[in-house]
N, C-alpha and C. Protein backbone atom coordinates (compact mmCIF):
# COMPACT_ATOMS: atom_id res chain seq x y z
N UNK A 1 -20.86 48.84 57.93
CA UNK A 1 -21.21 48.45 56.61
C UNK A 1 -19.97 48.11 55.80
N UNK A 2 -18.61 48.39 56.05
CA UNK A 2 -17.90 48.57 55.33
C UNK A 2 -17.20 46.93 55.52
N UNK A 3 -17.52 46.86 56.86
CA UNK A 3 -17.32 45.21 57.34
C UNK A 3 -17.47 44.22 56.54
N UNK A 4 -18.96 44.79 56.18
CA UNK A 4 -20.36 44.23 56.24
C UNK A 4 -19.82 43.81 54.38
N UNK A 5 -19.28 44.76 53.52
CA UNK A 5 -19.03 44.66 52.71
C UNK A 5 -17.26 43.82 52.08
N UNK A 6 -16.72 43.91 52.88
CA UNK A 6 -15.13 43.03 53.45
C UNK A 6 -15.58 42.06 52.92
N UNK A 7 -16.32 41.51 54.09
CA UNK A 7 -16.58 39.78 54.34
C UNK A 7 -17.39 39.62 53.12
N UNK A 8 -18.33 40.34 52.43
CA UNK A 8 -18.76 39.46 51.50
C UNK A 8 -17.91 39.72 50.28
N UNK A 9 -17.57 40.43 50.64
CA UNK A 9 -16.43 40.70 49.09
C UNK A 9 -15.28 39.36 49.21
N UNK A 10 -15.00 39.06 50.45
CA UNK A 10 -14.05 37.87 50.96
C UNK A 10 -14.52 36.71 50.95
N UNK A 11 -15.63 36.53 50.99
CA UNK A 11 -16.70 35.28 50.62
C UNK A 11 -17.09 34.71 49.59
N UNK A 12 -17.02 36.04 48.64
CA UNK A 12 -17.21 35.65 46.93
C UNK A 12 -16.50 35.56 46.60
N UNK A 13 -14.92 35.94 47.01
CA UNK A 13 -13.85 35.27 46.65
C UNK A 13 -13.18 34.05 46.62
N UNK A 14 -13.40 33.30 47.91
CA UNK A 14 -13.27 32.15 48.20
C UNK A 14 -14.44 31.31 47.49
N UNK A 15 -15.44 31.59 47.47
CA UNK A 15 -16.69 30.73 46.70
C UNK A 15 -15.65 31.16 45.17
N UNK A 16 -15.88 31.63 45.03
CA UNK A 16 -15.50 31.91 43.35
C UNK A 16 -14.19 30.58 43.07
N UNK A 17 -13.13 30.88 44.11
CA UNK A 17 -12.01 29.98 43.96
C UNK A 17 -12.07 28.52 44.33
N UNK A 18 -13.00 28.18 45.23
CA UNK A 18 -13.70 26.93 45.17
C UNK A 18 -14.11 26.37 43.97
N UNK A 19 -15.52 27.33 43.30
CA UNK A 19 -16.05 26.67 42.28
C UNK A 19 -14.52 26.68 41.04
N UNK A 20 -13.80 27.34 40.78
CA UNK A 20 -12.99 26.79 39.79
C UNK A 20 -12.12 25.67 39.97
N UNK A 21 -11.75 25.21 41.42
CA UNK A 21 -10.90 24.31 41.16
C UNK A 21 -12.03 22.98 40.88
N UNK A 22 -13.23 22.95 41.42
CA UNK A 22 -14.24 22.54 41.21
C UNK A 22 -14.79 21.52 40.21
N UNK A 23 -14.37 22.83 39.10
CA UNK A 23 -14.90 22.99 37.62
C UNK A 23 -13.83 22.22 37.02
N UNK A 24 -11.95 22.46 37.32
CA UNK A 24 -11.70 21.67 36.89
C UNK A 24 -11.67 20.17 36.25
N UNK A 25 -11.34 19.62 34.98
CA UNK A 25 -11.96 18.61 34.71
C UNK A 25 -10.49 17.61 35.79
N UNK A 26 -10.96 16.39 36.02
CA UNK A 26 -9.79 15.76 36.28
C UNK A 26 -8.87 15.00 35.24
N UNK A 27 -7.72 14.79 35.78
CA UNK A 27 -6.91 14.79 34.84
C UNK A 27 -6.70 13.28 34.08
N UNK A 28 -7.18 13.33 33.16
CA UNK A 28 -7.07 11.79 32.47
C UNK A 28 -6.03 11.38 32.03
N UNK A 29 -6.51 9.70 33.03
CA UNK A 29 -5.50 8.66 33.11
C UNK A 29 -4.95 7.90 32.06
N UNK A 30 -3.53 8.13 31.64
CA UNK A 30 -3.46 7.33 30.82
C UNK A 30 -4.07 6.05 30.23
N UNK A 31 -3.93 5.82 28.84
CA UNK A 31 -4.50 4.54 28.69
C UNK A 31 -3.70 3.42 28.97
N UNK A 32 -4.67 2.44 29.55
CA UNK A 32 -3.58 1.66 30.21
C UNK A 32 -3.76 0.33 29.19
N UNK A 33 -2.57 0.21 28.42
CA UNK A 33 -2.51 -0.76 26.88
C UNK A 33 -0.89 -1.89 27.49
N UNK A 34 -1.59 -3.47 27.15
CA UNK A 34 -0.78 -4.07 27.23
C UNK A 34 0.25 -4.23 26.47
N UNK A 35 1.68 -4.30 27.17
CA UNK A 35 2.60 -3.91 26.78
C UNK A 35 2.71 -5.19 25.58
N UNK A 36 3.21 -4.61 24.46
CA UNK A 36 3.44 -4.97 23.24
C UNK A 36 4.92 -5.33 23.47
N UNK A 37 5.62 -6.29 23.19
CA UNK A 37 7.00 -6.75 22.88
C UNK A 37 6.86 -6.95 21.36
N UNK A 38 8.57 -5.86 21.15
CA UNK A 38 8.87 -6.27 19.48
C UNK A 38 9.05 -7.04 18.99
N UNK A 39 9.71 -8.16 19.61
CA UNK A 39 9.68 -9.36 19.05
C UNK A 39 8.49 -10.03 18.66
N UNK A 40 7.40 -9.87 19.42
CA UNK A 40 6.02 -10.06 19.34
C UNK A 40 5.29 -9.70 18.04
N UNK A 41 5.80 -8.27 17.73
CA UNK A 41 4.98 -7.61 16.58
C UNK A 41 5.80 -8.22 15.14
N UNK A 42 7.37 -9.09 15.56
CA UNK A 42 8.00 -8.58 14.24
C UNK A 42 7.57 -10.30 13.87
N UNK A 43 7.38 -10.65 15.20
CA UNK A 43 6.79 -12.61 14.57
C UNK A 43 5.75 -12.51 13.64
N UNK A 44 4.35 -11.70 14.34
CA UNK A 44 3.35 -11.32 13.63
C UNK A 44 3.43 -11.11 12.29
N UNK A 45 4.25 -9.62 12.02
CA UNK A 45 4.53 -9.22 10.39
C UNK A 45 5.03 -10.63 9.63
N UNK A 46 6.04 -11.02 9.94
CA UNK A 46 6.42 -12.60 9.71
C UNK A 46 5.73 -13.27 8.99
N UNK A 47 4.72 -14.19 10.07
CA UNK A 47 3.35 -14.79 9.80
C UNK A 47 3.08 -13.95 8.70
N UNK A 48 2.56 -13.03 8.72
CA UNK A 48 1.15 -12.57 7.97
C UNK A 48 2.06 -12.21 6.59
N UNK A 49 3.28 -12.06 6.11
CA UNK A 49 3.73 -12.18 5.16
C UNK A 49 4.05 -13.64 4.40
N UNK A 50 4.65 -14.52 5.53
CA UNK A 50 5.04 -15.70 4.78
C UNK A 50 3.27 -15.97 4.21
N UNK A 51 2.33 -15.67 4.97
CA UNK A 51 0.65 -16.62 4.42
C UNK A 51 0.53 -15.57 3.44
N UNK A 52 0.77 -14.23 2.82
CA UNK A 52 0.42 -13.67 1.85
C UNK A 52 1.42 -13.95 0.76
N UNK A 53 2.82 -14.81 1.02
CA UNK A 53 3.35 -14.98 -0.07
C UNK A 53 2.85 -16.66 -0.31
N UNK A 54 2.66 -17.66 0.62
CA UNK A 54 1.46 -18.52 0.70
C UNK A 54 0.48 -18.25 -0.75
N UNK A 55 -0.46 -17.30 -0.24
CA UNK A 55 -1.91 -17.16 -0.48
C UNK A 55 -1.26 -16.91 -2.34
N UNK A 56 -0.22 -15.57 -2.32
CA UNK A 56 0.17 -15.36 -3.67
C UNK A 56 0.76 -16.40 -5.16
N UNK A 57 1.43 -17.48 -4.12
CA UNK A 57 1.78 -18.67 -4.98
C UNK A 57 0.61 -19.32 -5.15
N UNK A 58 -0.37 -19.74 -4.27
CA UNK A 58 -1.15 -20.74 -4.38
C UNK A 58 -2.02 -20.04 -5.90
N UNK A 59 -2.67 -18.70 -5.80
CA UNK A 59 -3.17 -17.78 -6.52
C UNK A 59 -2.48 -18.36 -8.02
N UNK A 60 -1.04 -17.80 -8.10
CA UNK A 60 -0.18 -17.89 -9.33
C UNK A 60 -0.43 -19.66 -9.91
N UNK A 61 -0.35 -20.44 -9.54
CA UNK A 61 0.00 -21.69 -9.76
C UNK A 61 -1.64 -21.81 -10.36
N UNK A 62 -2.92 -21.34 -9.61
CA UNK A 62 -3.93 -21.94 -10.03
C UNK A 62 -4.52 -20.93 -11.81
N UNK A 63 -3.49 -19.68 -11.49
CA UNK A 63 -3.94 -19.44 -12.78
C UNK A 63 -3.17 -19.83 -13.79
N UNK A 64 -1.92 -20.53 -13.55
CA UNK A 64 -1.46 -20.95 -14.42
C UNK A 64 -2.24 -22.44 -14.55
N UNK A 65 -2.63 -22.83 -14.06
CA UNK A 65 -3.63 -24.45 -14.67
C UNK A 65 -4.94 -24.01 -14.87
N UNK A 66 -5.09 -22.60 -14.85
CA UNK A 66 -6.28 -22.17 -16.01
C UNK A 66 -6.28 -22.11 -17.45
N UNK A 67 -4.91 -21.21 -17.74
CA UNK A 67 -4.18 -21.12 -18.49
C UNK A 67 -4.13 -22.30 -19.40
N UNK A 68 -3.24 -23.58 -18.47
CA UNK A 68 -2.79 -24.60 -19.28
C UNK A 68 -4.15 -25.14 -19.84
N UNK A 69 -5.16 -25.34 -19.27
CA UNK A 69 -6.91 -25.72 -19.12
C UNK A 69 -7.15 -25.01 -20.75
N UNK A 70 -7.41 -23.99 -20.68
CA UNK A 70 -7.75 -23.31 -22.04
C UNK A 70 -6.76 -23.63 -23.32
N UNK A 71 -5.50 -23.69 -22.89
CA UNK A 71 -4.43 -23.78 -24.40
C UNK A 71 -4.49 -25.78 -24.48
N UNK A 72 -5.15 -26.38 -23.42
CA UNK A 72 -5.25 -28.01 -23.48
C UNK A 72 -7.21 -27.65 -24.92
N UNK A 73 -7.70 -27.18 -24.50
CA UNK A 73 -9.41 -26.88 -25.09
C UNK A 73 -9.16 -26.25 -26.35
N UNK A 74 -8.20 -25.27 -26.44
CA UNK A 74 -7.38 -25.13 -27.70
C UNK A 74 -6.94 -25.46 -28.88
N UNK A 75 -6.35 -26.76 -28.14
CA UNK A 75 -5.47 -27.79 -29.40
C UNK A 75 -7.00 -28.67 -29.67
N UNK A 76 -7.66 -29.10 -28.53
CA UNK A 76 -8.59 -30.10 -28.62
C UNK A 76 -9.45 -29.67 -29.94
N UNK A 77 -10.30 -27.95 -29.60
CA UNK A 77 -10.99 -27.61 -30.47
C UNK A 77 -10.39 -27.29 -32.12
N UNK A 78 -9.30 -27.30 -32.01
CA UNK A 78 -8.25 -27.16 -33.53
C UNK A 78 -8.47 -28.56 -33.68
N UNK A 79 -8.28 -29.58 -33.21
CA UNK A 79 -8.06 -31.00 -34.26
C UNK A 79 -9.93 -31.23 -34.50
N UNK A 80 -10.78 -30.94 -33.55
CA UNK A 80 -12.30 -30.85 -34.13
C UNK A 80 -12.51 -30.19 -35.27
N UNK A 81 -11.98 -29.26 -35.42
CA UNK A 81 -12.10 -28.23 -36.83
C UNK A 81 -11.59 -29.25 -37.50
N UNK A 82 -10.33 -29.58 -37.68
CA UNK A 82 -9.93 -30.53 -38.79
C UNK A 82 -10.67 -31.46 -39.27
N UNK A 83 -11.60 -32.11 -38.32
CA UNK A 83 -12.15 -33.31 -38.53
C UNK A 83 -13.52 -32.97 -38.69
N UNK A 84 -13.66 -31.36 -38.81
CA UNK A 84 -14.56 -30.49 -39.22
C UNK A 84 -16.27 -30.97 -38.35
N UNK A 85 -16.02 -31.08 -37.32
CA UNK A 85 -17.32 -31.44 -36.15
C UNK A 85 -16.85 -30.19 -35.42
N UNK A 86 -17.27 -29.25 -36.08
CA UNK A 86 -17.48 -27.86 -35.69
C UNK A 86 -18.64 -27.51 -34.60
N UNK A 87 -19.50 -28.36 -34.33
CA UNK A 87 -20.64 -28.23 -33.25
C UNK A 87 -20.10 -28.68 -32.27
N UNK A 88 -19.10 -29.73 -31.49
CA UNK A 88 -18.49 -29.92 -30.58
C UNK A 88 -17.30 -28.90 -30.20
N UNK A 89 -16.46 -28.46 -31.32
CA UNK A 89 -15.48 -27.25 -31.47
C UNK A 89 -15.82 -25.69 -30.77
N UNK A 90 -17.32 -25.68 -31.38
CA UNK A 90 -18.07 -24.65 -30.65
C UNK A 90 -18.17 -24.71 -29.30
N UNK A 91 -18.57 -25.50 -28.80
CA UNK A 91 -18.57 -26.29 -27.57
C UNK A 91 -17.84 -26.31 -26.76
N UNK A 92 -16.31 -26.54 -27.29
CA UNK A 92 -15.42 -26.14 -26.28
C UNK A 92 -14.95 -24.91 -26.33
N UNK A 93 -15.00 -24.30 -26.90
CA UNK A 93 -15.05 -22.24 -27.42
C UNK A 93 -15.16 -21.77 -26.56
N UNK A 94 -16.70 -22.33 -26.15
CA UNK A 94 -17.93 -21.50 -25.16
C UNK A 94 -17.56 -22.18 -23.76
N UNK A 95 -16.76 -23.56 -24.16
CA UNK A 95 -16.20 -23.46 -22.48
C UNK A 95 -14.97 -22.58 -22.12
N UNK A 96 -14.10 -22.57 -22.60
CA UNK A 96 -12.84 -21.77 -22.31
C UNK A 96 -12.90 -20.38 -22.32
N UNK A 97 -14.14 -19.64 -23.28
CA UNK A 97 -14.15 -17.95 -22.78
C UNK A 97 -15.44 -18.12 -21.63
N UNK A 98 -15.73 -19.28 -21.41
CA UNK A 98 -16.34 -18.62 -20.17
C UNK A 98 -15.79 -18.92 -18.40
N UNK A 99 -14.29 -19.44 -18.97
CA UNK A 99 -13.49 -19.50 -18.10
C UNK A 99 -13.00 -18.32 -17.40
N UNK A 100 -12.47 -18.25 -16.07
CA UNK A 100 -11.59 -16.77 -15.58
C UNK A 100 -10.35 -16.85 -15.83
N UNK A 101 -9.75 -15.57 -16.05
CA UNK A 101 -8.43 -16.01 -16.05
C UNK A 101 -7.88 -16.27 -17.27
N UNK A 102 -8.33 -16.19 -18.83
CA UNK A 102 -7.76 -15.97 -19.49
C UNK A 102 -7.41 -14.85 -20.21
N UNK A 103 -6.18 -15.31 -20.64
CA UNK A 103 -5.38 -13.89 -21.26
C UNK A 103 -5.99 -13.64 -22.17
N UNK A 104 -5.67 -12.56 -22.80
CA UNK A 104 -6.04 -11.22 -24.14
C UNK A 104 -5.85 -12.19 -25.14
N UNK A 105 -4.33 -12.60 -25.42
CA UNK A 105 -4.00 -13.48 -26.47
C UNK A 105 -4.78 -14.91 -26.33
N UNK A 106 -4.99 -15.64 -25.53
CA UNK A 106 -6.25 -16.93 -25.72
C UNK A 106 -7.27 -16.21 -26.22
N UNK A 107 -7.93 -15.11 -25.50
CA UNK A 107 -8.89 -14.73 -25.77
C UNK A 107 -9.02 -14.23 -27.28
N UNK A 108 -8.50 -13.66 -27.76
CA UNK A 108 -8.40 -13.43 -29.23
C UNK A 108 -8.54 -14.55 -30.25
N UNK A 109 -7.51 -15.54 -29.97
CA UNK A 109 -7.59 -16.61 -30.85
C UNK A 109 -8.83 -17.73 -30.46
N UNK A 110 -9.54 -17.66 -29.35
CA UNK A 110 -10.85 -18.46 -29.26
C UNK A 110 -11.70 -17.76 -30.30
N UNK A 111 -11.82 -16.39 -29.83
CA UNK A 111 -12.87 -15.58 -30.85
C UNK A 111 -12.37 -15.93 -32.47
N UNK A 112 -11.37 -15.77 -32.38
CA UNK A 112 -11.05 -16.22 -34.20
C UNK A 112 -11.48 -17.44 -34.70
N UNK A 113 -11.03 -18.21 -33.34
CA UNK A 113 -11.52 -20.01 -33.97
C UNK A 113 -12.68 -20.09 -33.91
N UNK A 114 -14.02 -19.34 -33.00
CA UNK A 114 -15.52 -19.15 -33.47
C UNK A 114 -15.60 -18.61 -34.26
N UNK A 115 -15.17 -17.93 -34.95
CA UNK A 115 -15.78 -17.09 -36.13
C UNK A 115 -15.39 -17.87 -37.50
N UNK A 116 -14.08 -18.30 -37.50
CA UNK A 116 -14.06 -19.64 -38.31
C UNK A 116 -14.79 -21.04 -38.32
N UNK A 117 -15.00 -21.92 -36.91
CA UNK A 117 -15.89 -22.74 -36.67
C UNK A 117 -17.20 -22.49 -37.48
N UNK A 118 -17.35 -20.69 -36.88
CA UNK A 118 -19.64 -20.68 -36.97
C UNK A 118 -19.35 -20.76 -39.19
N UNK A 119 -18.55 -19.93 -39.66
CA UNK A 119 -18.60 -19.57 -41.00
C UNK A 119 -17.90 -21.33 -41.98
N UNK A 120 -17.21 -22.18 -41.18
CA UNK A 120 -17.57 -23.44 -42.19
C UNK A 120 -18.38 -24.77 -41.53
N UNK A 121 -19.20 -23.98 -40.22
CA UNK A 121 -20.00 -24.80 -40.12
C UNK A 121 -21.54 -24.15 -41.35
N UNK A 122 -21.39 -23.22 -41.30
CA UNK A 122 -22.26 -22.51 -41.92
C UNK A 122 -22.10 -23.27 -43.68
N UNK A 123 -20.95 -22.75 -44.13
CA UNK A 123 -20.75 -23.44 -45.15
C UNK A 123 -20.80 -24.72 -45.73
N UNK A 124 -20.53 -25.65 -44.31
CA UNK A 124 -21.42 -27.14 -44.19
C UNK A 124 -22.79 -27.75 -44.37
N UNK A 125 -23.09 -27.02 -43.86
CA UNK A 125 -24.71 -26.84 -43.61
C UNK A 125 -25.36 -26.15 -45.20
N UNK A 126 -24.96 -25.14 -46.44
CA UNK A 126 -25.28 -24.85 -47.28
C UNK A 126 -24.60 -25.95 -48.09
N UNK A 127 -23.88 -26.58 -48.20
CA UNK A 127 -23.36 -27.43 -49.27
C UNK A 127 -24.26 -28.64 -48.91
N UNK A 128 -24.56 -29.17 -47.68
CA UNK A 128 -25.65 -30.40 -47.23
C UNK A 128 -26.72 -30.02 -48.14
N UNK A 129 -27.04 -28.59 -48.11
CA UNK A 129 -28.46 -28.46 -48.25
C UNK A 129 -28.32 -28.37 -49.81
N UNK A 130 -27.43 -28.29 -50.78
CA UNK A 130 -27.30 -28.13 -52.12
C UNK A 130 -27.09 -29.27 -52.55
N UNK A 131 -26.62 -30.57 -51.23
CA UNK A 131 -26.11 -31.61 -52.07
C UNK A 131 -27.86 -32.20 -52.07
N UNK A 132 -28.33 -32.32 -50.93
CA UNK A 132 -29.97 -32.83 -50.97
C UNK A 132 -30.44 -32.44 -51.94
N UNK A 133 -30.77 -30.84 -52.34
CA UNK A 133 -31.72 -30.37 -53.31
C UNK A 133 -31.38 -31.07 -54.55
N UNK A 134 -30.12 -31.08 -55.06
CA UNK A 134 -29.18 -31.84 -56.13
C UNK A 134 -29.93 -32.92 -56.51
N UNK A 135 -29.48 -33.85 -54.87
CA UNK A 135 -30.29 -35.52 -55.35
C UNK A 135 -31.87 -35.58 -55.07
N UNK A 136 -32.28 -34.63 -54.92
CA UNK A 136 -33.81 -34.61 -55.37
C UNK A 136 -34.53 -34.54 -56.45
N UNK A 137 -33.37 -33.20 -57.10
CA UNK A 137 -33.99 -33.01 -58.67
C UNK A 137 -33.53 -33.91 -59.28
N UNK A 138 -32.45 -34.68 -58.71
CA UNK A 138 -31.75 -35.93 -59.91
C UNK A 138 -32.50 -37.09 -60.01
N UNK A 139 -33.52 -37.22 -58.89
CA UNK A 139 -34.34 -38.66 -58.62
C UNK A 139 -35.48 -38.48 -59.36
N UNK A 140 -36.44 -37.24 -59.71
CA UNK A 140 -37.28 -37.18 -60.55
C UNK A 140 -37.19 -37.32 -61.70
């Protein structure tokens, strides 16, 4: 019995040391990644900077002919005021703030030149209507 007990005690040992190498996972293979040359990566950065300083001028230049666009609608709508056709003046107002891209300072002085435009078009429009009533009562 004592044999009997040897061998299986020697049996579960070897089974035992089987199943662990077994169990081991195998050993993973590197990843296998095509080789990158620096020169390769530093062309790349290159590229993709010269097209973002590209992309950045093209950007700059078009908001500056937004710019010029609104201070050109500017002068236009100032000599309309003068010539006091404040309904076309308006007109170009409402085109230039609904432009992108303009500054704080355009933007301020459009709003000023509507609020002047709407108040002597307004005042236009009450002196019309005082000069009519006028030559109405003057014709009876």
């Amino acid at each position: 019995m004592k044999l009997l007990s040897v061998v299986f005690v020697a049996a579960m040992a070897v089974l035992a040391g089987c199943r662990k190498e077994s169990e081991k996972p195998a050993k993973p293979e590197p990843a296998k990644l095509e080789a990158v040359k620096p020169p390769a990566i530093g062309q790349a950065l290159e590229a993709a900077k010269t097209q973002a300083e590209a992309m950045s001028k093209t950007a700059e230049k078009k908001l500056q002919e937004t710019q010029a666009e609104v201070d050109a609608i500017i002068a236009q709508v100032k000599k309309q005021m003068e010539a006091a056709d404040y309904k076309t003046a308006l007109s170009g107002i409402q085109k230039a703030l609904s432009m992108p891209e303009i500054t704080p300072d355009q933007k301020k002085l459009l709003d000023e030149l509507r609020n002047t435009a709407s108040k002597k078009m307004a005042a236009a429009a009450a002196e019309e209507t005082k000069t009519g009533i006028s030559n109405l009562l003057q014709n009876k």
